[in-house]
Protein backbone atom coordinates (compact mmCIF):
# COMPACT_ATOMS: atom_id res chain seq x y z
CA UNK A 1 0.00 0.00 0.00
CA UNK A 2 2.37 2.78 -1.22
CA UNK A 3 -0.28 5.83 -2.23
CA UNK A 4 -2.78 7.66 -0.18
CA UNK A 5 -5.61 6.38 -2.60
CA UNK A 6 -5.13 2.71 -1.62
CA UNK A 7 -5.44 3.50 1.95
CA UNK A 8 -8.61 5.61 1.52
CA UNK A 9 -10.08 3.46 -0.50
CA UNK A 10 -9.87 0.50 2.17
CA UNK A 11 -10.54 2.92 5.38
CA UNK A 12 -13.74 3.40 3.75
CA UNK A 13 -14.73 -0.29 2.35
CA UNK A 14 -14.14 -0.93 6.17
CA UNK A 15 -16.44 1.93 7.10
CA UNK A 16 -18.57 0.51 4.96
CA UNK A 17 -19.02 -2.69 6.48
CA UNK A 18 -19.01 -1.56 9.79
CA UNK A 19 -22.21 0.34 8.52
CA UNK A 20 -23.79 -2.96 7.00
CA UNK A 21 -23.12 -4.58 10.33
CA UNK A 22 -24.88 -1.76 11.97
CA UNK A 23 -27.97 -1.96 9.95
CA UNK A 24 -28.12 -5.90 9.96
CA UNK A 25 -28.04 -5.87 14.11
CA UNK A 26 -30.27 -2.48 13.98
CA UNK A 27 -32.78 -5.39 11.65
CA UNK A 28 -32.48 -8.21 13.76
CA UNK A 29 -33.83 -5.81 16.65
CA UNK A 30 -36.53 -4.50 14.21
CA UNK A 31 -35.53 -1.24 14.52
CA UNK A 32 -33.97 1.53 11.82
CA UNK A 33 -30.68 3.22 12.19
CA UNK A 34 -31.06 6.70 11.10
CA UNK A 35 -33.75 6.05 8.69
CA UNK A 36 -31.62 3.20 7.00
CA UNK A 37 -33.90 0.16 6.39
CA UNK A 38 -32.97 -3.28 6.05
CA UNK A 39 -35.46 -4.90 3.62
CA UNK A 40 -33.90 -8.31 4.35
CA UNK A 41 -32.00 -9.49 7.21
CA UNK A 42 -30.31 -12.47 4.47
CA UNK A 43 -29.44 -9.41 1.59
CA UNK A 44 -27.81 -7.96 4.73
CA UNK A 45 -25.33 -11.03 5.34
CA UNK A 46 -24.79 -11.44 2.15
CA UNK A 47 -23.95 -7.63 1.42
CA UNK A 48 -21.46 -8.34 4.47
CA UNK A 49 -19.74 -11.47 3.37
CA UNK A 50 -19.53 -9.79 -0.54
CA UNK A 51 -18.30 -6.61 1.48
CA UNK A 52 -15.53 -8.81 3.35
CA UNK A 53 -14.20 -10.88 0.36
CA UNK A 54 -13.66 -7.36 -1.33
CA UNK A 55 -11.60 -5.53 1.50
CA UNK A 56 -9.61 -9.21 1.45
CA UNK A 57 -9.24 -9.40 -1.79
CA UNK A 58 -8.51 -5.28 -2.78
CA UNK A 59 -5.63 -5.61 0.57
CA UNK A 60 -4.46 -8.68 -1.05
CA UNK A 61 -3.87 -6.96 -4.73
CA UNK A 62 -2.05 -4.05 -3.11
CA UNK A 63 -0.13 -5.80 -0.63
CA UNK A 64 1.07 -8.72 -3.54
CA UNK A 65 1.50 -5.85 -6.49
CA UNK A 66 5.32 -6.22 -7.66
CA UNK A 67 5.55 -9.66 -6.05
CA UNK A 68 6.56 -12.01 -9.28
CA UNK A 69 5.58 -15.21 -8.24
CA UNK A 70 1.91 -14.19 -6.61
CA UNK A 71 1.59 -13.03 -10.38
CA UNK A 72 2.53 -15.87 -11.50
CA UNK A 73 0.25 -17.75 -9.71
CA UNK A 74 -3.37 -15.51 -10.16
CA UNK A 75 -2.41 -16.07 -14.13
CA UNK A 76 -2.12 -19.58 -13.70
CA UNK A 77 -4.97 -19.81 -11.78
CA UNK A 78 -6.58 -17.69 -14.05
CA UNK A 79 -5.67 -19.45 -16.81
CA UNK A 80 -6.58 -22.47 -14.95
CA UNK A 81 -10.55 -21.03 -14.72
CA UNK A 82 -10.60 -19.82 -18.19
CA UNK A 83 -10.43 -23.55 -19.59
């Protein structure tokens, strides 16, 4: 994580799912969090999971970028999927 970008952009994907967290415990106590909603209590896990896997997986590009072999292996594995 070298630029001030990278870091902003994962301070607020983690802001963000501290917010989805919020709502989804502010629906499981039927109540509304600042006049956020939570149509569905299951959207809301999933949103969170989906939410988690990106922060992983955007930390994981920026902390790997440059490394030779970890590029080696997503185009294998790529490759690998494409088939």
């Amino acid at each position: 994580m070298k630029s001030l970008t990278s870091w902003l952009l994962v301070i607020f994907m983690a802001f963000f799912w501290l917010f989805r967290v919020i709502v989804a415990f502010q629906a499981q106590y039927e109540k509304n969090f600042g006049g956020f909603i939570a149509f569905n209590y299951t959207v809301e896990i999933i949103l969170l999971f989906v939410a988690i896997l990106c922060i992983i997986l955007v930390l994981r590009r920026m902390l790997l970028r440059g490394n030779n072999i970890s590029n080696c292996l997503w185009i294998l594995f790529w490759r690998i999927y494409c088939i």
